[in-house]
C-alpha atoms as a PDB file:
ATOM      1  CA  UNK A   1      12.092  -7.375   3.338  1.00  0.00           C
ATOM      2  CA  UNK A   2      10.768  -4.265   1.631  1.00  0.00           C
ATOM      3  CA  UNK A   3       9.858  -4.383  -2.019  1.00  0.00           C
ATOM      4  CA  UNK A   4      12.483  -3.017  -4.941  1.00  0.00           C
ATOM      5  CA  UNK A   5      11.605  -3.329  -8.237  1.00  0.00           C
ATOM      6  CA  UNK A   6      14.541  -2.688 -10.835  1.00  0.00           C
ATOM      7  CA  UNK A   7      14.728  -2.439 -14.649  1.00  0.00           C
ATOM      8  CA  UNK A   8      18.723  -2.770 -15.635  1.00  0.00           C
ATOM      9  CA  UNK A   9      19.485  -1.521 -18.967  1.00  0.00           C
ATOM     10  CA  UNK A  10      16.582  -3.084 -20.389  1.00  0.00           C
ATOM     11  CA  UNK A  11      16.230  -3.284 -24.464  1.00  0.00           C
ATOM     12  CA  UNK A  12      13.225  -4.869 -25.662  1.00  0.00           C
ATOM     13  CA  UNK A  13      13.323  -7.722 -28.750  1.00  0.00           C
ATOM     14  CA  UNK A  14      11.244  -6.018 -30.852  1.00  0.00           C
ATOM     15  CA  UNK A  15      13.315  -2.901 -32.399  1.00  0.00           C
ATOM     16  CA  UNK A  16      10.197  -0.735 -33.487  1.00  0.00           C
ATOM     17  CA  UNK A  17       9.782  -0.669 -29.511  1.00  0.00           C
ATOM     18  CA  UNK A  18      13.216   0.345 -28.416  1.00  0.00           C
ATOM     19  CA  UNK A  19      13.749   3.673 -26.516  1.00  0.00           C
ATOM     20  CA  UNK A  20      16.902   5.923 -27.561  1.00  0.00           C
ATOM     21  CA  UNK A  21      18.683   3.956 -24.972  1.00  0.00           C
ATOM     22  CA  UNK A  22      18.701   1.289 -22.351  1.00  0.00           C
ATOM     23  CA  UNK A  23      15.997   1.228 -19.667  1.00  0.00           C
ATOM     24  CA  UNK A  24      17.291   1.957 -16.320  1.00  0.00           C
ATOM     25  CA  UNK A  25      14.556   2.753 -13.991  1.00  0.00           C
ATOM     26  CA  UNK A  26      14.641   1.950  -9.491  1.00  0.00           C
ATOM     27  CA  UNK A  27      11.683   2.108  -7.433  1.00  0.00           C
ATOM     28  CA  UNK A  28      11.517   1.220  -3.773  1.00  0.00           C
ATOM     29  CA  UNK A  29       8.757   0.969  -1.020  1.00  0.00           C
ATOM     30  CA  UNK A  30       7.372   3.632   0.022  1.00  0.00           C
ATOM     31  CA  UNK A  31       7.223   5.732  -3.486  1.00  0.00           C
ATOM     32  CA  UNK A  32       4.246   6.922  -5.788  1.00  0.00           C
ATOM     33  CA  UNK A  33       5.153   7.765  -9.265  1.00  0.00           C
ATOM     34  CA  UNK A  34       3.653   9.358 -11.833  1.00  0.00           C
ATOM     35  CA  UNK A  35       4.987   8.320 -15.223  1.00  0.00           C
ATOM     36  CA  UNK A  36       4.210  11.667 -17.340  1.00  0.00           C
ATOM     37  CA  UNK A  37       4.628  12.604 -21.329  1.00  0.00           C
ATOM     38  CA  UNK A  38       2.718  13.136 -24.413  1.00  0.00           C
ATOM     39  CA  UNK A  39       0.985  11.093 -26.607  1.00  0.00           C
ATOM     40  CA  UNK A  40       3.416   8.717 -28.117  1.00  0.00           C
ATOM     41  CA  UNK A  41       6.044   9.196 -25.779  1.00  0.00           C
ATOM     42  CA  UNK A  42       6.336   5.104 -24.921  1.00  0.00           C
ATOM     43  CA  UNK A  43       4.721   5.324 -21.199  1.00  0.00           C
ATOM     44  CA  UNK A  44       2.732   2.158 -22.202  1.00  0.00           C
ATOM     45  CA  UNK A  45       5.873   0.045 -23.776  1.00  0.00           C
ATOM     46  CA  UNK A  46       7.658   1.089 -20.628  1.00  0.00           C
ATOM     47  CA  UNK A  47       4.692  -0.019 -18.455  1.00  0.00           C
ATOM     48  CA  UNK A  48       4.644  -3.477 -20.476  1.00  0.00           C
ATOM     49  CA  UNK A  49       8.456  -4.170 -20.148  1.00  0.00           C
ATOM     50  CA  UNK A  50       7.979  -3.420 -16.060  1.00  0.00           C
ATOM     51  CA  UNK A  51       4.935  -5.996 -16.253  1.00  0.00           C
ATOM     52  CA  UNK A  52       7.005  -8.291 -18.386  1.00  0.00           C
ATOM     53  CA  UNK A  53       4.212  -8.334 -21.269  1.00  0.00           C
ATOM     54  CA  UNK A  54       7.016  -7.633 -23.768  1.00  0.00           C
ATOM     55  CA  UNK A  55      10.104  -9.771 -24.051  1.00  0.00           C
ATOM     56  CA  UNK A  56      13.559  -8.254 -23.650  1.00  0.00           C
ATOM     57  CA  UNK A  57      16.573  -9.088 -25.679  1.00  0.00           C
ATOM     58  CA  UNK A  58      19.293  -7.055 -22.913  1.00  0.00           C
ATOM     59  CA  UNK A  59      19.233  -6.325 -19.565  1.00  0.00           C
ATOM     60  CA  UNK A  60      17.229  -7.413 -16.283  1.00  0.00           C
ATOM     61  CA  UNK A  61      14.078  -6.635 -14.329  1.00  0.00           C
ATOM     62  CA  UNK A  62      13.736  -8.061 -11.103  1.00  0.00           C
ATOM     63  CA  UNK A  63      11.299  -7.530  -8.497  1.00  0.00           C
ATOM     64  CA  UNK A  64      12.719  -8.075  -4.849  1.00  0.00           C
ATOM     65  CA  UNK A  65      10.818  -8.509  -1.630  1.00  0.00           C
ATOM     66  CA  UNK A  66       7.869 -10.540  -2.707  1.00  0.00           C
ATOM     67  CA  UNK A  67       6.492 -14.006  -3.417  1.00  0.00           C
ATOM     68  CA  UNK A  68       3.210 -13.330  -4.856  1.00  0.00           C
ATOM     69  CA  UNK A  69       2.458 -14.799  -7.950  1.00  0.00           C
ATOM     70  CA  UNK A  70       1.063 -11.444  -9.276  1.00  0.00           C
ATOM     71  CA  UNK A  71       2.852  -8.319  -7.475  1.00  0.00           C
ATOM     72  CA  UNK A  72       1.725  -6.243 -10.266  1.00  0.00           C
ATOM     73  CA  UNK A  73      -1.189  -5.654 -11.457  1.00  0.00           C
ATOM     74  CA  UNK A  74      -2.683  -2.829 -13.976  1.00  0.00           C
ATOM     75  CA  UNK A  75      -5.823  -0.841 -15.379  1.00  0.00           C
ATOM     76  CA  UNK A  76      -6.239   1.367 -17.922  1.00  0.00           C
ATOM     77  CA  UNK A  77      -9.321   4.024 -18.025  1.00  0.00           C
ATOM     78  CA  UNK A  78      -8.294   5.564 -21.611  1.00  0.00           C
ATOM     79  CA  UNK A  79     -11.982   4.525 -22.887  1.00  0.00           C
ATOM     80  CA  UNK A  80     -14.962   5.086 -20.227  1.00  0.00           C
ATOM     81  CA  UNK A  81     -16.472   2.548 -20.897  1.00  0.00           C
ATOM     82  CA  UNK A  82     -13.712   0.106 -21.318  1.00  0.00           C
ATOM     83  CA  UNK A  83     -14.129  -1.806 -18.045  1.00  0.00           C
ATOM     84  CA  UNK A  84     -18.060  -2.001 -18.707  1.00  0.00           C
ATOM     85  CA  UNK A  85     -16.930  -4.065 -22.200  1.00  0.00           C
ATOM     86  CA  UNK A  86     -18.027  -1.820 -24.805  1.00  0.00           C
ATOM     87  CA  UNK A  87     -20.595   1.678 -25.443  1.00  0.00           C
ATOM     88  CA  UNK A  88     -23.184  -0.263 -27.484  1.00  0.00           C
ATOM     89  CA  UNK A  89     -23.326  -3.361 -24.586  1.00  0.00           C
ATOM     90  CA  UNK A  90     -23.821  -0.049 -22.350  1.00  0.00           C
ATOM     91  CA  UNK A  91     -26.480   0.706 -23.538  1.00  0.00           C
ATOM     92  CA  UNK A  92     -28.007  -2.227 -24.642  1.00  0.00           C
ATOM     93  CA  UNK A  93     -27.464  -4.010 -21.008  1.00  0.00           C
ATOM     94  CA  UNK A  94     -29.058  -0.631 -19.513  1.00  0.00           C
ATOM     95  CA  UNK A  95     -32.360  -1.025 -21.849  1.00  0.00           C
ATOM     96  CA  UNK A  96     -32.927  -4.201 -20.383  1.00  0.00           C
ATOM     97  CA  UNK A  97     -32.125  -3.638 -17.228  1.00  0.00           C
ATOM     98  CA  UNK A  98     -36.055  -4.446 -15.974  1.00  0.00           C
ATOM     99  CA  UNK A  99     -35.164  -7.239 -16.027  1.00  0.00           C
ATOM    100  CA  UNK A 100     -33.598  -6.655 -12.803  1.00  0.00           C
ATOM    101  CA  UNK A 101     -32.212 -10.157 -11.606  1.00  0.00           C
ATOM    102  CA  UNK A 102     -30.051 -10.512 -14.366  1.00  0.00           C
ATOM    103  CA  UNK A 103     -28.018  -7.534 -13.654  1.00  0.00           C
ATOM    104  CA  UNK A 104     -25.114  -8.469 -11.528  1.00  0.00           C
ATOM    105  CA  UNK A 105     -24.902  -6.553  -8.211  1.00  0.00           C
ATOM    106  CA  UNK A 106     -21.217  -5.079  -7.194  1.00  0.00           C
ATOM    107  CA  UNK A 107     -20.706  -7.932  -4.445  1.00  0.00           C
ATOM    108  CA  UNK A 108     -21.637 -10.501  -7.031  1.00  0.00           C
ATOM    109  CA  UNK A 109     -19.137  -9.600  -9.092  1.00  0.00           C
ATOM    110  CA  UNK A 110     -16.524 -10.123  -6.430  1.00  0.00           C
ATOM    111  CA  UNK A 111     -17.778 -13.238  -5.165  1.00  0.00           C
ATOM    112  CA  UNK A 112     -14.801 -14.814  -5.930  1.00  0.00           C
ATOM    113  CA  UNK A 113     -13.312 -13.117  -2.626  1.00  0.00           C
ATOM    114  CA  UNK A 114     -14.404 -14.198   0.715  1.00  0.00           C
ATOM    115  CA  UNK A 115     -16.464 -11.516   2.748  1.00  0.00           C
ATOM    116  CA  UNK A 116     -13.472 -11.475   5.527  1.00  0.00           C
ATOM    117  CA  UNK A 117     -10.886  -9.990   2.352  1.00  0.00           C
ATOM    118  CA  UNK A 118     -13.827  -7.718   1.170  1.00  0.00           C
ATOM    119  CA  UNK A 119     -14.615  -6.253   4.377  1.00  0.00           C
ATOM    120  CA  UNK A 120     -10.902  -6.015   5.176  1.00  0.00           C
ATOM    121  CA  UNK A 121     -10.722  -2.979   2.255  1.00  0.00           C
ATOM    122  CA  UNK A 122     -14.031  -1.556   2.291  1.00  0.00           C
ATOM    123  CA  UNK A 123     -13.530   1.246   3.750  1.00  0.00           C
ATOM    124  CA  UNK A 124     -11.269   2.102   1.097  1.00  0.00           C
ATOM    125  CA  UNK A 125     -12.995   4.915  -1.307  1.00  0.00           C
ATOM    126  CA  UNK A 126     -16.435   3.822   0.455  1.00  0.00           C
ATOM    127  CA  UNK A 127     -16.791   0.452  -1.319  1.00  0.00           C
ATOM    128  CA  UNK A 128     -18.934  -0.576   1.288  1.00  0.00           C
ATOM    129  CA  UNK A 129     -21.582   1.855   0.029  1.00  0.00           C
ATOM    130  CA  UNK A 130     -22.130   0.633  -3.596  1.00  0.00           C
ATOM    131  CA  UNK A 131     -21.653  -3.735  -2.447  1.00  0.00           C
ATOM    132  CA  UNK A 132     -25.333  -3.862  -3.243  1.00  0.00           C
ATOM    133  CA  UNK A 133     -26.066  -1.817  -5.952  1.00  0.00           C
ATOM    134  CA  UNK A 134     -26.466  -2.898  -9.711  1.00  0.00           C
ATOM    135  CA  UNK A 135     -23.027  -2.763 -11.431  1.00  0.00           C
ATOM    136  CA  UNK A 136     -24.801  -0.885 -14.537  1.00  0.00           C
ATOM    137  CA  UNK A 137     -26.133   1.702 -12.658  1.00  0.00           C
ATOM    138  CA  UNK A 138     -22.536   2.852 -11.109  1.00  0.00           C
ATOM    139  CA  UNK A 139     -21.175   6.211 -12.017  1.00  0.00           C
ATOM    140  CA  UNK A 140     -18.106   6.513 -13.838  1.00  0.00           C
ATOM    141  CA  UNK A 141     -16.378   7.540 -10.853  1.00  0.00           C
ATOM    142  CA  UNK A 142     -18.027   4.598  -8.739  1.00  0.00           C
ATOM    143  CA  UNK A 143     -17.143   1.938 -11.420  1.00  0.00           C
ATOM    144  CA  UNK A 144     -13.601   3.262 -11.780  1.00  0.00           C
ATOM    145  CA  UNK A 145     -13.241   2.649  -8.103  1.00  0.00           C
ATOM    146  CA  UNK A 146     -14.672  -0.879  -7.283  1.00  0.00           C
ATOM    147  CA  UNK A 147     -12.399  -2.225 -10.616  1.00  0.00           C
ATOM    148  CA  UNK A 148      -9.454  -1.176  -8.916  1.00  0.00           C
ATOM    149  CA  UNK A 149     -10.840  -2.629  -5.541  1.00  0.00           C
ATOM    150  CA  UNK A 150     -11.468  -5.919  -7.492  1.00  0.00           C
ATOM    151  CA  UNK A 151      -7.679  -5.095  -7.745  1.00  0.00           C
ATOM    152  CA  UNK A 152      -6.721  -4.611  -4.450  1.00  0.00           C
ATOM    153  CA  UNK A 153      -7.971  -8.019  -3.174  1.00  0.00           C
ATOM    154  CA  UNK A 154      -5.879  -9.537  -5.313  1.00  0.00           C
ATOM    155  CA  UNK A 155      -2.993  -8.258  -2.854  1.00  0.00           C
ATOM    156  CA  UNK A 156      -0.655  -7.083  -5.467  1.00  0.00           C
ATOM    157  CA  UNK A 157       2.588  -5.227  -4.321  1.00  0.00           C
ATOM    158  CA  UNK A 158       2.023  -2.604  -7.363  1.00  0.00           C
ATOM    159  CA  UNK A 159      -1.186  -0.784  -8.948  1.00  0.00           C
ATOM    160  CA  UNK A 160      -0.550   0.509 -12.578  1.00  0.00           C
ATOM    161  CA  UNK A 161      -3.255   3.159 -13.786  1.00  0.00           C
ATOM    162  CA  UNK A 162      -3.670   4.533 -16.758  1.00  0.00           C
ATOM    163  CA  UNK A 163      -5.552   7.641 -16.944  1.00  0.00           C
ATOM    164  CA  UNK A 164      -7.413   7.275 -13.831  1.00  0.00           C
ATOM    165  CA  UNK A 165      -9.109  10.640 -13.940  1.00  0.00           C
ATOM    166  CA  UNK A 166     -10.031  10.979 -17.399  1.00  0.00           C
ATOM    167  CA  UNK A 167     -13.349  11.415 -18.143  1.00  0.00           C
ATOM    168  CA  UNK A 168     -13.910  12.455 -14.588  1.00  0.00           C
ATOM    169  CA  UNK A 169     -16.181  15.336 -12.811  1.00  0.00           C
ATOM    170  CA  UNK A 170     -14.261  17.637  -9.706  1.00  0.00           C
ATOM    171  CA  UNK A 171     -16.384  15.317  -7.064  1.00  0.00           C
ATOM    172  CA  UNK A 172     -15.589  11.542  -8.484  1.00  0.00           C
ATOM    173  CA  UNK A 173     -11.616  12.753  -8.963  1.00  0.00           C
ATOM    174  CA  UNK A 174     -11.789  13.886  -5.556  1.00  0.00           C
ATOM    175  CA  UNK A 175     -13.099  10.612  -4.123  1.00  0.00           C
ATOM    176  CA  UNK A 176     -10.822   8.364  -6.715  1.00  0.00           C
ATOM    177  CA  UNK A 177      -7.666  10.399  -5.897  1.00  0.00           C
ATOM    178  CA  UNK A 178      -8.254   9.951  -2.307  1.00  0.00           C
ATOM    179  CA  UNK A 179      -8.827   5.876  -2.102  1.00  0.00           C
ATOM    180  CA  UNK A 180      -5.221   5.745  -4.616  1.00  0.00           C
ATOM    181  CA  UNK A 181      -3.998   7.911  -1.580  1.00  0.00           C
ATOM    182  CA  UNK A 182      -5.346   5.400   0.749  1.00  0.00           C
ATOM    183  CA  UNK A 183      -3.794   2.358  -1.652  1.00  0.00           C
ATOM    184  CA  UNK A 184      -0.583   4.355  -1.105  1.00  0.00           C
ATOM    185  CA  UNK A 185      -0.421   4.276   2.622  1.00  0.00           C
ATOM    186  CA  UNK A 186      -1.137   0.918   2.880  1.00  0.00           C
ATOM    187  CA  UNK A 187       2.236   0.248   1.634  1.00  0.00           C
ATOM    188  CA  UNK A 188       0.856  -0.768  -2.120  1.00  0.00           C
ATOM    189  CA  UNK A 189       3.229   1.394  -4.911  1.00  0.00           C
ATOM    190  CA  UNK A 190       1.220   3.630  -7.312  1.00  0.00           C
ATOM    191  CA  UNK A 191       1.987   3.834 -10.439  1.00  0.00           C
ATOM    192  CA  UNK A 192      -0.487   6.143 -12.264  1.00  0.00           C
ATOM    193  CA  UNK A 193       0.711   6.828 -16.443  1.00  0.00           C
ATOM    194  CA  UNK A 194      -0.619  10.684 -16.772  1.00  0.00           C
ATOM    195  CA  UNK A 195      -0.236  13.070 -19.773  1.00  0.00           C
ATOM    196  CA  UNK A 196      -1.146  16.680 -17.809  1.00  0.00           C
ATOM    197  CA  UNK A 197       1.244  17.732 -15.151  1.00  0.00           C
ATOM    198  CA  UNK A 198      -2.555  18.642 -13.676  1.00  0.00           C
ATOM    199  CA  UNK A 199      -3.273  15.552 -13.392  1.00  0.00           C
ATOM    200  CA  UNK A 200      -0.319  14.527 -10.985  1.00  0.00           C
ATOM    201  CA  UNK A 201      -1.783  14.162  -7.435  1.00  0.00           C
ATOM    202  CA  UNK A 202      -0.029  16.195  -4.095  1.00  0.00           C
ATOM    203  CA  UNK A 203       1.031  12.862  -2.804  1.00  0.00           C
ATOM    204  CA  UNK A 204       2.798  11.686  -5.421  1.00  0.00           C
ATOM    205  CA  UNK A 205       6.892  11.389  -4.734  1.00  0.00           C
ATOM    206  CA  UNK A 206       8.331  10.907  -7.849  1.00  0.00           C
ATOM    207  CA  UNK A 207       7.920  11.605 -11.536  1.00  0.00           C
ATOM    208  CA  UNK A 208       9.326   9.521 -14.514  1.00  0.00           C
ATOM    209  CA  UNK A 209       8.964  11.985 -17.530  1.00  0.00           C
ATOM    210  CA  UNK A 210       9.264  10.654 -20.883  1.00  0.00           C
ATOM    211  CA  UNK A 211       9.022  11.935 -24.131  1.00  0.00           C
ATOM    212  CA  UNK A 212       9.746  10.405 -28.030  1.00  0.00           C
ATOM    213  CA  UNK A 213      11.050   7.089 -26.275  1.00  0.00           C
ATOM    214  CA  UNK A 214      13.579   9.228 -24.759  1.00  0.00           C
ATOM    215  CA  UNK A 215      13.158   8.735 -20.528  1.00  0.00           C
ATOM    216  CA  UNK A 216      14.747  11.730 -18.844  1.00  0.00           C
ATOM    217  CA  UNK A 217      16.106  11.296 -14.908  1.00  0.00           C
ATOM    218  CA  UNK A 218      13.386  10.822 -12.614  1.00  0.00           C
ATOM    219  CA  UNK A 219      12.794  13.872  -9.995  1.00  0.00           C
ATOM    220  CA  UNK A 220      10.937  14.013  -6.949  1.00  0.00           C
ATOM    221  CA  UNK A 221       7.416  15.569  -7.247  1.00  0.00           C
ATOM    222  CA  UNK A 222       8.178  18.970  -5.934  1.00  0.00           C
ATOM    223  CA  UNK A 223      11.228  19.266  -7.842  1.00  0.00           C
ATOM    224  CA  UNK A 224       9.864  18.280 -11.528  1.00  0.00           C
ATOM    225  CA  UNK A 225       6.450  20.657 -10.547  1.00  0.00           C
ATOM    226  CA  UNK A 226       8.538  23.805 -10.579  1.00  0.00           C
ATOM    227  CA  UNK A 227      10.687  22.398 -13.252  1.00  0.00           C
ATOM    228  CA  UNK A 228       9.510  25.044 -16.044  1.00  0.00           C
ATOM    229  CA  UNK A 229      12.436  23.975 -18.810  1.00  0.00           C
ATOM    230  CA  UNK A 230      11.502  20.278 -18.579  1.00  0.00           C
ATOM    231  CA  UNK A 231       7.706  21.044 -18.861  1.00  0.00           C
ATOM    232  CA  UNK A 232       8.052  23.327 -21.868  1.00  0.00           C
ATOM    233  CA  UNK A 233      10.194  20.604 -23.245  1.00  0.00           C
ATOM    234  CA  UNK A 234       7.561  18.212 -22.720  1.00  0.00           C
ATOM    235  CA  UNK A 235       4.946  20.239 -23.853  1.00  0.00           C
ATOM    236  CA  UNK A 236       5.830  22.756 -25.734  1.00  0.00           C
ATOM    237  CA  UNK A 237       5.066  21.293 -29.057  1.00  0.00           C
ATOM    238  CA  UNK A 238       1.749  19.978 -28.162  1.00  0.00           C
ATOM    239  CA  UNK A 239      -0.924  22.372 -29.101  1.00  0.00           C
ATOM    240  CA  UNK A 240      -0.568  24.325 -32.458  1.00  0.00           C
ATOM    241  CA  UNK A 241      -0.742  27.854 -32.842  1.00  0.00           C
ATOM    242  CA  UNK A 242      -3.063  27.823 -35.697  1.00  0.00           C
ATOM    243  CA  UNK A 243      -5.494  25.316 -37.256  1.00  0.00           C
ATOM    244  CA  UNK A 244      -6.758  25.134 -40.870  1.00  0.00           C
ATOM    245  CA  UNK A 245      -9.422  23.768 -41.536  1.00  0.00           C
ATOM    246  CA  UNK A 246     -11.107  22.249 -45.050  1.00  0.00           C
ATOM    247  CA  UNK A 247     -13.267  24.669 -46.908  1.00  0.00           C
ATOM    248  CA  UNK A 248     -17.505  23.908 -45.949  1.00  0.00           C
ATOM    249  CA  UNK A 249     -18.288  21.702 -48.848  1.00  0.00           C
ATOM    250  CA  UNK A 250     -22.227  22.550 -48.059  1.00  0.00           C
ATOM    251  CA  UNK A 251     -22.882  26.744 -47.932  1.00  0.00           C
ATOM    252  CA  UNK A 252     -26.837  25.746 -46.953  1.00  0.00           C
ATOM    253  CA  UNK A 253     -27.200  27.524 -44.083  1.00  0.00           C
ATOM    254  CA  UNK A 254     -31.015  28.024 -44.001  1.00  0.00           C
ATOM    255  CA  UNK A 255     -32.167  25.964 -41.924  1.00  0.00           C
ATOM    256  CA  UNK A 256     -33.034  27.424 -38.353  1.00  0.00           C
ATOM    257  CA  UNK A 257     -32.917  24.727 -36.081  1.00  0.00           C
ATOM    258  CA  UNK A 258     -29.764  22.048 -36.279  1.00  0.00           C
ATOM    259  CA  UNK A 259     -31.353  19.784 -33.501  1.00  0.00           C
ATOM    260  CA  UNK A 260     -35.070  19.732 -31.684  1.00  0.00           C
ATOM    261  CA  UNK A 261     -35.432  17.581 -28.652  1.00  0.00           C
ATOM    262  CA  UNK A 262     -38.932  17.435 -27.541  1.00  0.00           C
ATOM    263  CA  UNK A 263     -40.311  15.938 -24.072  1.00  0.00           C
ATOM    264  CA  UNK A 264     -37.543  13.549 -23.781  1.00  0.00           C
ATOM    265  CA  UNK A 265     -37.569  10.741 -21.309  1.00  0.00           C
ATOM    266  CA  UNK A 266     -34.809   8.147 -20.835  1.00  0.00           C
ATOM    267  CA  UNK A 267     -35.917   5.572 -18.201  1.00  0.00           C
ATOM    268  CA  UNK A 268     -34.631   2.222 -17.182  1.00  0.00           C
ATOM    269  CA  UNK A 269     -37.365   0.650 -14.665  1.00  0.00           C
ATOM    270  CA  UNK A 270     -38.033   3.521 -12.364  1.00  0.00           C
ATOM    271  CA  UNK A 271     -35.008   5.140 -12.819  1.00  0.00           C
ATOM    272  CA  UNK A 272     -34.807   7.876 -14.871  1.00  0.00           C
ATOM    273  CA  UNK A 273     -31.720   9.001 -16.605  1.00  0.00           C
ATOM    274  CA  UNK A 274     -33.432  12.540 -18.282  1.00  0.00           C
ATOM    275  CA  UNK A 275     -36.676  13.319 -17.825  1.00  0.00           C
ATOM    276  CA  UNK A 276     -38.599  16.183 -19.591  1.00  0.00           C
ATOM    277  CA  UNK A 277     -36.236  17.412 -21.627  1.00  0.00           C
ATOM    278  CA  UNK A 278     -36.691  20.295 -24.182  1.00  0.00           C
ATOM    279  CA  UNK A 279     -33.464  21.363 -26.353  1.00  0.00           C
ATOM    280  CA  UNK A 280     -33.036  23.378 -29.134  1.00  0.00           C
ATOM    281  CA  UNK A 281     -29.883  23.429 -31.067  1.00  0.00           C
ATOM    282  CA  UNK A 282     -29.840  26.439 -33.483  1.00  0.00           C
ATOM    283  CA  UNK A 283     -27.935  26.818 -36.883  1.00  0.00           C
ATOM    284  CA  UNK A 284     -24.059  27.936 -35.924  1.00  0.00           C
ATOM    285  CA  UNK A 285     -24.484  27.738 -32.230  1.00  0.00           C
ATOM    286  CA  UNK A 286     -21.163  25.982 -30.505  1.00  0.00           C
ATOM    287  CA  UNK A 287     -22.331  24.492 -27.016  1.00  0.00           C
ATOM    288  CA  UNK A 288     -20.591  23.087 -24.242  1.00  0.00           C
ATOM    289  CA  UNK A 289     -22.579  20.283 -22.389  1.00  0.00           C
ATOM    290  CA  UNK A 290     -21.542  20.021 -18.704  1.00  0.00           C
ATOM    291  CA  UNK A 291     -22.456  18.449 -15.303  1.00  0.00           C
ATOM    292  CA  UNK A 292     -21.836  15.897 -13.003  1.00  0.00           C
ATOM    293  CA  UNK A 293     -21.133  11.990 -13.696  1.00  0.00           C
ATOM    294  CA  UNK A 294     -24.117  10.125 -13.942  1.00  0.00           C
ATOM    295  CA  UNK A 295     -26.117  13.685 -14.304  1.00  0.00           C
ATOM    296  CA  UNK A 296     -27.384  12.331 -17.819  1.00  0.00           C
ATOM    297  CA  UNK A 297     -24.315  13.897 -20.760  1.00  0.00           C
ATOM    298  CA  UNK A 298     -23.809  11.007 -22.449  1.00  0.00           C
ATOM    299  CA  UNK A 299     -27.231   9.664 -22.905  1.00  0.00           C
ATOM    300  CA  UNK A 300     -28.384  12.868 -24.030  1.00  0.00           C
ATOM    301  CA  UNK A 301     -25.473  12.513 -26.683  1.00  0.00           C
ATOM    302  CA  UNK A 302     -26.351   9.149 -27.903  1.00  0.00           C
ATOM    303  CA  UNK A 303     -30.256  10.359 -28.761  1.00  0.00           C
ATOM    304  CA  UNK A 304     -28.860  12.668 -30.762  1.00  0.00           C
ATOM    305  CA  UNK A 305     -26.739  10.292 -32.407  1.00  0.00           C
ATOM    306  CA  UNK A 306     -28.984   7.538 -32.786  1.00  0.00           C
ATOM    307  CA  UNK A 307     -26.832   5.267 -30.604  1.00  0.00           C
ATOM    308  CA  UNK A 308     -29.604   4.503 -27.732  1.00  0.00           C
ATOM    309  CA  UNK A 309     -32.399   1.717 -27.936  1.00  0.00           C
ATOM    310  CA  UNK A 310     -34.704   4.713 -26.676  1.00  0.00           C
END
């Protein structure tokens, strides 16, 4: 029997989280949605009521076609770092890190899983390749992608994500987009909650778009991409025209030099995160700071803001 999942004009108990009108939403086997609007538009009360997180006071959800305890299961990748605990643990864990048996390698941390179920889904985004390294040394992009592994042995019938590729660099999208395109051909349903039409992947079918609680009629992919009226309507209000800004409250402007880093070196055991490092920030200068996950932005950040044991 092939999986349906239906919400039936679903109101939840709690008023302050109702949307302008019942929740009616179908999904069958087979489909990969995107669930798409701007900030505050309910796309994580909706994904709640689907999970049953939030109780309902009308209407049904039922999911049809399996007996698993847990078809659905979720993620959310708003915060970097939120899978990892939190930034200052981050850190903290990474300082120590010579003290290299008491960092937990990736196949310890899924040694709740026999090695038959692991090497079943392996292959999937390359897992196979990062089983024995030290989960505090993963990339964002490599982290991202053995969590929702750690997921996928679970065997659940549906994979919420939310924001999956923010945060990410072209290469580590690239490689995340195409082991949720994997997920997706194996028969799992994708779910992923997006706020950038941009951020929608080619082999996604169908879009839920929502905006102010109000859920507008799902479309197929193709259909709601060259949709230009809904996506102004959507978007349109996001980004201001003009900004203004407080008055300086400090006019001192002479100094030369707003930040000095000299010889810098970041290590943890032999690896090294930035190594000889010179940078000069000057008085009025607006910089962008860009490269490649794990190429070193962050840390570099975190010296200048005093958040980093070195």
């Amino acid at each position: 029997m092939s999986i349906h999942i239906s919400i039936d004009n679903v109101t939840p108990m709690v008023p302050a989280l109702n949307f302008d009108a019942p929740i009616n939403w179908q999904i069958n086997e087979g489909e990969s949605w995107a669930v798409i609007g701007p900030n505050g538009a309910g796309k994580s009360v909706l994904m709640d009521i689907l999970q049953k997180r939030i109780a309902i006071r009308t209407g049904e959800i039922k999911i049809d076609g399996t007996d698993s305890p847990t078809p659905i299961q979720s993620i959310s990748f708003r915060d970097i770092y939120s899978p990892a605990q939190t930034r200052d643990s981050y850190y903290q864990q990474r300082w120590n890190s010579f003290n290299r048996d008491e960092m937990p390698m990736v196949r310890e941390i899924l040694s709740d899983f026999t090695a038959k179920q692991i090497d079943e889904y392996s292959s999937m985004g390359d897992i196979a390749s990062m089983l024995d390294k030290r989960i505090i040394f993963l990339s964002s992009g490599e982290l991202r992608k053995m969590f929702i592994f750690r997921m996928l042995l679970l065997r659940p019938k549906v994979i919420i994500i939310d924001n999956p590729f923010i945060g990410l660099d072209y290469r580590s999208r690239d490689l995340l987009c195409s082991m949720l395109h994997d997920m997706a051909k194996s028969g799992i349903i994708c779910i992923m909650i997006v706020a950038d039409h941009a951020d929608i992947p080619e082999w996604t079918t169908h879009v839920l778009p929502l905006k102010n609680k109000h859920i507008f009629s799902p479309e197929k992919k193709e259909d709601f991409m060259s949709d230009k009226n809904l996506l102004d309507t959507l978007f349109s209000n996001e980004i201001p025209t003009e900004y203004h800004f407080p008055a300086p409250t400090n006019d001192d402007t002479s100094y030369e030099n707003a930040i000095i880093l000299k010889d810098i070196n970041v290590h943890y055991g032999e690896k090294y995160i930035l190594k000889g490092v010179n940078w000069t920030v000057k008085s009025g200068e607006k910089l962008a700071l860009m490269g490649e996950n794990g190429a070193g932005k962050s840390t570099l950040l975190s010296l200048v803001c005093g958040d980093n044991p070195q």
